[in-house]
PDB file of N, CA and C in Angstrom:
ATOM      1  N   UNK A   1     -18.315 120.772  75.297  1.00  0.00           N
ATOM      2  CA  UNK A   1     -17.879 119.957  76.435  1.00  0.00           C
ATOM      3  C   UNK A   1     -16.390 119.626  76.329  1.00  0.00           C
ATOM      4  N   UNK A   2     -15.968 119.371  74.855  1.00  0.00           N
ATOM      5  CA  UNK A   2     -14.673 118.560  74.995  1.00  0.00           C
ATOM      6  C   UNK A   2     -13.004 119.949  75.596  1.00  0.00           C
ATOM      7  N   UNK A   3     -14.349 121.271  74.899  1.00  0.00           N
ATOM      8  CA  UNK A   3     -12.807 122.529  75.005  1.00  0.00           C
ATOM      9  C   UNK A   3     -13.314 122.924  76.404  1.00  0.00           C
ATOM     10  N   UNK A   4     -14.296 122.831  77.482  1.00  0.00           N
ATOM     11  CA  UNK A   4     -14.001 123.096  78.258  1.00  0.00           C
ATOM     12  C   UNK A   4     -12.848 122.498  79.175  1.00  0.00           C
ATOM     13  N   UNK A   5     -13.167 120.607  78.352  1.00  0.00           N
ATOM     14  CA  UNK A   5     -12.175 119.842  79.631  1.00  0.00           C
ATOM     15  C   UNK A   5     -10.536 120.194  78.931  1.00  0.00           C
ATOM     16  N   UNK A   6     -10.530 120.832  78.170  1.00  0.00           N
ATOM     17  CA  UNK A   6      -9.105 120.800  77.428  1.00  0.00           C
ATOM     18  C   UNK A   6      -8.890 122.386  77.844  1.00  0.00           C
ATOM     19  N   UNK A   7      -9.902 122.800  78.187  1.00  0.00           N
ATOM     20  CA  UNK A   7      -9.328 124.719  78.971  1.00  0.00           C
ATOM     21  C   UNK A   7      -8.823 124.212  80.136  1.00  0.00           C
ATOM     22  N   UNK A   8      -9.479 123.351  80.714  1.00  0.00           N
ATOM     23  CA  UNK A   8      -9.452 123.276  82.551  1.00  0.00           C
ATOM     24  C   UNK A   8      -8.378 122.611  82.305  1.00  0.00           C
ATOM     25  N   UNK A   9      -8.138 121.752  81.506  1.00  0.00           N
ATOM     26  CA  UNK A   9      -6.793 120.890  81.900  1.00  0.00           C
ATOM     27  C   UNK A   9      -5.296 121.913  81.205  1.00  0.00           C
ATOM     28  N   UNK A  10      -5.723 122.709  80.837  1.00  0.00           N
ATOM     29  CA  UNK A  10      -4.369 123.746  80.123  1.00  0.00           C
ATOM     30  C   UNK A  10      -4.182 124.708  81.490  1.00  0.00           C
ATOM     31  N   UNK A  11      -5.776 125.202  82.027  1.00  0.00           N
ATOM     32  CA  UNK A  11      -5.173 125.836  83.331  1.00  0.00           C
ATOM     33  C   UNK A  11      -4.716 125.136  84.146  1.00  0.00           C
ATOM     34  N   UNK A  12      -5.244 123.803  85.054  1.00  0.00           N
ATOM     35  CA  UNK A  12      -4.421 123.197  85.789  1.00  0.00           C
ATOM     36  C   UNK A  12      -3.183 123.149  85.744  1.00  0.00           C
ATOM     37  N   UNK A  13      -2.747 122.960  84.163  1.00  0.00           N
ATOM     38  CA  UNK A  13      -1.549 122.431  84.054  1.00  0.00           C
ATOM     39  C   UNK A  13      -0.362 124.155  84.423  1.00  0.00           C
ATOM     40  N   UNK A  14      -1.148 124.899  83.572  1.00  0.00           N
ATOM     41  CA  UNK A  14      -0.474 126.976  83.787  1.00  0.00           C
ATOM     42  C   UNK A  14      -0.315 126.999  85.434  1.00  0.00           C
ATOM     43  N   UNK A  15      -1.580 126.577  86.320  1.00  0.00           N
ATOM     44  CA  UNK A  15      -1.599 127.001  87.369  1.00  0.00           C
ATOM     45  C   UNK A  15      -0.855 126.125  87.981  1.00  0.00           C
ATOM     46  N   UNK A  16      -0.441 124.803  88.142  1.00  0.00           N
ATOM     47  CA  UNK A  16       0.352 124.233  88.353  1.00  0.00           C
ATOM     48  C   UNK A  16       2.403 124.232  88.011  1.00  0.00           C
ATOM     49  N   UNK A  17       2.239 124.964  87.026  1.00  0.00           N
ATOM     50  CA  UNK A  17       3.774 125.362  86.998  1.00  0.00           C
ATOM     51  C   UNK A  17       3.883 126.864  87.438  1.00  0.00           C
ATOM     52  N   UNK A  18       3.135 127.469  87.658  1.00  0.00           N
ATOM     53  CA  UNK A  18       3.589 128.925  87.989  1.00  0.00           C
ATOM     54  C   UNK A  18       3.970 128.671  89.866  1.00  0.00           C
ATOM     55  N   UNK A  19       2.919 127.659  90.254  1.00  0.00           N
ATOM     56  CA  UNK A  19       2.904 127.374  91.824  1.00  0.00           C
ATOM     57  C   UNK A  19       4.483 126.866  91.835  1.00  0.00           C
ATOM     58  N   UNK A  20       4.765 125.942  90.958  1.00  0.00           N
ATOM     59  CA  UNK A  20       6.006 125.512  91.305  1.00  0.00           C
ATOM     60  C   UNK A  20       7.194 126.464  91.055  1.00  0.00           C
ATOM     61  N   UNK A  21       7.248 127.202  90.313  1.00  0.00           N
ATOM     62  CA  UNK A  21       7.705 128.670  89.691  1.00  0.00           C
ATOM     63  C   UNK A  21       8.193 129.107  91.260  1.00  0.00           C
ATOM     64  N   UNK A  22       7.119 129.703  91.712  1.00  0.00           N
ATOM     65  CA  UNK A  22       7.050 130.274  92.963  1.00  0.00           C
ATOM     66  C   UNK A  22       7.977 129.660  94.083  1.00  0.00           C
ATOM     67  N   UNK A  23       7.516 128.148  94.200  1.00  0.00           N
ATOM     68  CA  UNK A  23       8.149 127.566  95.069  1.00  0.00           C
ATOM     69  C   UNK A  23       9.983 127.652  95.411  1.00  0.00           C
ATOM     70  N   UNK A  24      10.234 127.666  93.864  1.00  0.00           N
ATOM     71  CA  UNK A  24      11.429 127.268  93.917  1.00  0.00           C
ATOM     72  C   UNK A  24      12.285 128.449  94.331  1.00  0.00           C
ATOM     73  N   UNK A  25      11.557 129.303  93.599  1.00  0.00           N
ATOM     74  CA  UNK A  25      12.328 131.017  93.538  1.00  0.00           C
ATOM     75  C   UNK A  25      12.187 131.026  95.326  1.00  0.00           C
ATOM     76  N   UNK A  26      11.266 130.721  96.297  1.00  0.00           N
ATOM     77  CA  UNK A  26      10.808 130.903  97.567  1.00  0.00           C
ATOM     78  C   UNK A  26      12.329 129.976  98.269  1.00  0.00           C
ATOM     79  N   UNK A  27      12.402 128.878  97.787  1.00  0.00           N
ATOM     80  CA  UNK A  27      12.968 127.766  97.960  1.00  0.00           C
ATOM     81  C   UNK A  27      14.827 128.672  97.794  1.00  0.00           C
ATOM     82  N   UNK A  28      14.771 128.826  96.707  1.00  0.00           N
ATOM     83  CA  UNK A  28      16.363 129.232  96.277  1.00  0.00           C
ATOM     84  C   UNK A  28      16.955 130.580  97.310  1.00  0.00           C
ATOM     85  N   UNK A  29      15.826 131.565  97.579  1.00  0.00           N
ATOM     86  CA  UNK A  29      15.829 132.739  98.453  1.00  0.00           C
ATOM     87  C   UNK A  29      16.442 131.951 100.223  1.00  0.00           C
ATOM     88  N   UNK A  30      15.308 131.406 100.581  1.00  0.00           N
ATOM     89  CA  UNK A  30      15.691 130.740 101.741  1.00  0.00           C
ATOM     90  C   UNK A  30      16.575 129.883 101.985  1.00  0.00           C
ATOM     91  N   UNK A  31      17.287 129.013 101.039  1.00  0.00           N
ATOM     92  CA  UNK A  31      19.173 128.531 100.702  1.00  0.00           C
ATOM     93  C   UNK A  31      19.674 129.379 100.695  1.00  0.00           C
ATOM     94  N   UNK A  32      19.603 130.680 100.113  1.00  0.00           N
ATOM     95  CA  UNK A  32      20.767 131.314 100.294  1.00  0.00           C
ATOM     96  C   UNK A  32      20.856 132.300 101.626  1.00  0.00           C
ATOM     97  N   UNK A  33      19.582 132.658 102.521  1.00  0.00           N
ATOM     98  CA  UNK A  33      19.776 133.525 103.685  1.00  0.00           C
ATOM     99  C   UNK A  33      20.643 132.395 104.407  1.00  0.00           C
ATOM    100  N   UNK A  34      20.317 131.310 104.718  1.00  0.00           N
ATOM    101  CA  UNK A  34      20.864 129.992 105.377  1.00  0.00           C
ATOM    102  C   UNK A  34      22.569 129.851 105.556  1.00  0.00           C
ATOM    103  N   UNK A  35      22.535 129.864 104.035  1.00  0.00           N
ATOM    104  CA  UNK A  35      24.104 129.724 103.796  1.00  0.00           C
ATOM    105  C   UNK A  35      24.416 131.357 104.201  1.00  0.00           C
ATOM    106  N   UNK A  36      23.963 132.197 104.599  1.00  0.00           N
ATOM    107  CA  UNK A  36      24.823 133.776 104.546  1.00  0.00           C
ATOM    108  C   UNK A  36      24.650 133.463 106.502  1.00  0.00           C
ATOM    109  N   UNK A  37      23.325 132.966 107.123  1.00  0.00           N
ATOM    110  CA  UNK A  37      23.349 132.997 108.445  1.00  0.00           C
ATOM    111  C   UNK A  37      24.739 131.850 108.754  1.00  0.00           C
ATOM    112  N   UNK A  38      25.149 130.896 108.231  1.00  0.00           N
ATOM    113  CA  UNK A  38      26.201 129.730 108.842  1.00  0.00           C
ATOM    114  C   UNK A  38      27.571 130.665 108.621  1.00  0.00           C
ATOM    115  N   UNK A  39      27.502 131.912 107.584  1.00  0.00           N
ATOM    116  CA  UNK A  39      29.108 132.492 107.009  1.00  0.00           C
ATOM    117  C   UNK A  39      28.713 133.448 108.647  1.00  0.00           C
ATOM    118  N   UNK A  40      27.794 134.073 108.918  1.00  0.00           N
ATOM    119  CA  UNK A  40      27.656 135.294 109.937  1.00  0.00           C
ATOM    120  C   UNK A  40      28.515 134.550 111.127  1.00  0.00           C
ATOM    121  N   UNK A  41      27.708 132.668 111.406  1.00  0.00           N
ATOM    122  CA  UNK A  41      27.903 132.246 112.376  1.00  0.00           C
ATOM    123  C   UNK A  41      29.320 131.626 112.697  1.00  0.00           C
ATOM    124  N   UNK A  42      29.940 131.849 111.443  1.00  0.00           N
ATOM    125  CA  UNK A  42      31.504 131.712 111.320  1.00  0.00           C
ATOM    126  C   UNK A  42      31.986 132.306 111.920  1.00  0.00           C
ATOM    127  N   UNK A  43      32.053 133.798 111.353  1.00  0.00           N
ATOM    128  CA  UNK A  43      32.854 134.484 111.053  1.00  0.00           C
ATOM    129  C   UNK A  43      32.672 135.209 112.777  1.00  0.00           C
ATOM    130  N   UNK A  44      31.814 135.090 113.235  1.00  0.00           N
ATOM    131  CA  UNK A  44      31.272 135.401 114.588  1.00  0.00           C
ATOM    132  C   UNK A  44      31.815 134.609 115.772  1.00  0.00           C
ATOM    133  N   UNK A  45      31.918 133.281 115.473  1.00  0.00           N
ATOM    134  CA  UNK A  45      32.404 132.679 116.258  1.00  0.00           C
ATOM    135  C   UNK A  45      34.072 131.721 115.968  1.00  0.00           C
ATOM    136  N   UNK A  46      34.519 132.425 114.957  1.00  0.00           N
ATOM    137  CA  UNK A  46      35.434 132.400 114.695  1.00  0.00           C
ATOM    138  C   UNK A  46      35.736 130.110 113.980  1.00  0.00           C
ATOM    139  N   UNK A  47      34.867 130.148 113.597  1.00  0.00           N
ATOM    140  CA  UNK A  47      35.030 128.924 112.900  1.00  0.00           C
ATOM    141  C   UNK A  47      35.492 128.688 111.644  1.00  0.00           C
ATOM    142  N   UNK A  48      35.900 127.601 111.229  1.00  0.00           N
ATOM    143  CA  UNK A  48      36.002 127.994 109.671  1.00  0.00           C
ATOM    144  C   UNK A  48      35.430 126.689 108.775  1.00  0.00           C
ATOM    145  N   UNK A  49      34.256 126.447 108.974  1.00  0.00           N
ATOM    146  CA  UNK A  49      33.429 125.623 108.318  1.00  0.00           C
ATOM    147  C   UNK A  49      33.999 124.349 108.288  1.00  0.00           C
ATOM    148  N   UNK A  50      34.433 123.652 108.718  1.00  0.00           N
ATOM    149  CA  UNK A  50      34.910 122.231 108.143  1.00  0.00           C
ATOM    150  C   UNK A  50      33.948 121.195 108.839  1.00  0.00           C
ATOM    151  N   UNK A  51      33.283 121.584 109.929  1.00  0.00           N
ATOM    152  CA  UNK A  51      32.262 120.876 110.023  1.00  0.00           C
ATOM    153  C   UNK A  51      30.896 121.329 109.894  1.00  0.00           C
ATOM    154  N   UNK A  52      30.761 121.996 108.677  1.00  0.00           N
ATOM    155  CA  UNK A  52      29.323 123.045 108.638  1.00  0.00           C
ATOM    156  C   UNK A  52      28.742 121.945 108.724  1.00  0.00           C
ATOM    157  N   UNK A  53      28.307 120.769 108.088  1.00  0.00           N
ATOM    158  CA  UNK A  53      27.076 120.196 107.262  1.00  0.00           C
ATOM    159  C   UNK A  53      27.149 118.773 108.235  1.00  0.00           C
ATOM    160  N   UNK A  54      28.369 118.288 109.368  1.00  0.00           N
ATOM    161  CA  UNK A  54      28.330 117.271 109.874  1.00  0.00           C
ATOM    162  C   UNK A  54      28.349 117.171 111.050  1.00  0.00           C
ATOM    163  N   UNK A  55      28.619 118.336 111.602  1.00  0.00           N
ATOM    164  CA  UNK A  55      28.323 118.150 113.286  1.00  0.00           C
ATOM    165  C   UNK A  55      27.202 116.950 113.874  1.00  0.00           C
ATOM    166  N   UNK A  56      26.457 117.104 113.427  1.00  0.00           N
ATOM    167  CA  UNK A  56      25.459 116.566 114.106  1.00  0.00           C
ATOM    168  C   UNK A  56      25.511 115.219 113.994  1.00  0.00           C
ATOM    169  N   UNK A  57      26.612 114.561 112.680  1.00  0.00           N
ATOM    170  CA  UNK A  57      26.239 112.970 112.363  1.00  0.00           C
ATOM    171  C   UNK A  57      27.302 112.368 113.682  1.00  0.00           C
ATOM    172  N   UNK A  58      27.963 113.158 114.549  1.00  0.00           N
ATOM    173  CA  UNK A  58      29.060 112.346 115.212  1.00  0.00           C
ATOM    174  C   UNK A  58      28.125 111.956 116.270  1.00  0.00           C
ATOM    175  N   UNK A  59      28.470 110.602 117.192  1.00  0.00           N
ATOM    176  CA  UNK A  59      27.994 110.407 118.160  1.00  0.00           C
ATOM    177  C   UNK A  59      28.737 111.374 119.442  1.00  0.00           C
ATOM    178  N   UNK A  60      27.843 111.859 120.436  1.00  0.00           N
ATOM    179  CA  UNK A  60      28.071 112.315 121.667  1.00  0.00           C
ATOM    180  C   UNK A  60      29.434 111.523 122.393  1.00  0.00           C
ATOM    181  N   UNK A  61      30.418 112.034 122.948  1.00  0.00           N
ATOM    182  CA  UNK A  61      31.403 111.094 124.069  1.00  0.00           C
ATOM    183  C   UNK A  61      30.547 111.055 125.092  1.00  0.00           C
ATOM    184  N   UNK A  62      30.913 109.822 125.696  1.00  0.00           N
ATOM    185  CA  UNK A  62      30.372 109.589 126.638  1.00  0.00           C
ATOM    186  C   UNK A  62      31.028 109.869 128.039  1.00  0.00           C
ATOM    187  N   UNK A  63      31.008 110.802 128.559  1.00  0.00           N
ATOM    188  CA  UNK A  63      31.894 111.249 129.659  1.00  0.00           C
ATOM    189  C   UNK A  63      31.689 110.469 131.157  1.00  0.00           C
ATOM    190  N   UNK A  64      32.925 110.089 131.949  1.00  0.00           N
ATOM    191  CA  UNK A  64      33.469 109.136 132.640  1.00  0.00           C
ATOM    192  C   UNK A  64      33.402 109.491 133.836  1.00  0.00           C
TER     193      UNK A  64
END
């Protein structure tokens, strides 16, 4: 009884870091297409990043 609960808890624990394993490698892949789609959307529209990451925090003008 006691090595089954000490197998199950060694796999949980295996199967639990390989998931996160995965994640991150999934995770690090999709940061970097991101950052290569904002250089495309530069270089395309002729920007040069200084507001990559803040556009969005400015408030709207309010036009008159």
């Amino acid at each position: 009884m006691n090595s089954a609960v000490i197998a199950v808890t060694i796999g949980m624990i295996v199967f639990w870091t390989v998931l996160m394993l995965i994640a991150a490698f999934l995770d690090r892949r999709r940061g970097r297409q991101i950052e290569h789609d904002l250089t495309e959307m530069e270089r395309e529209y002729h920007l040069d990043g200084r507001d990559r990451y803040g556009s969005f925090d400015h408030r709207p003008r309010s036009h008159r």
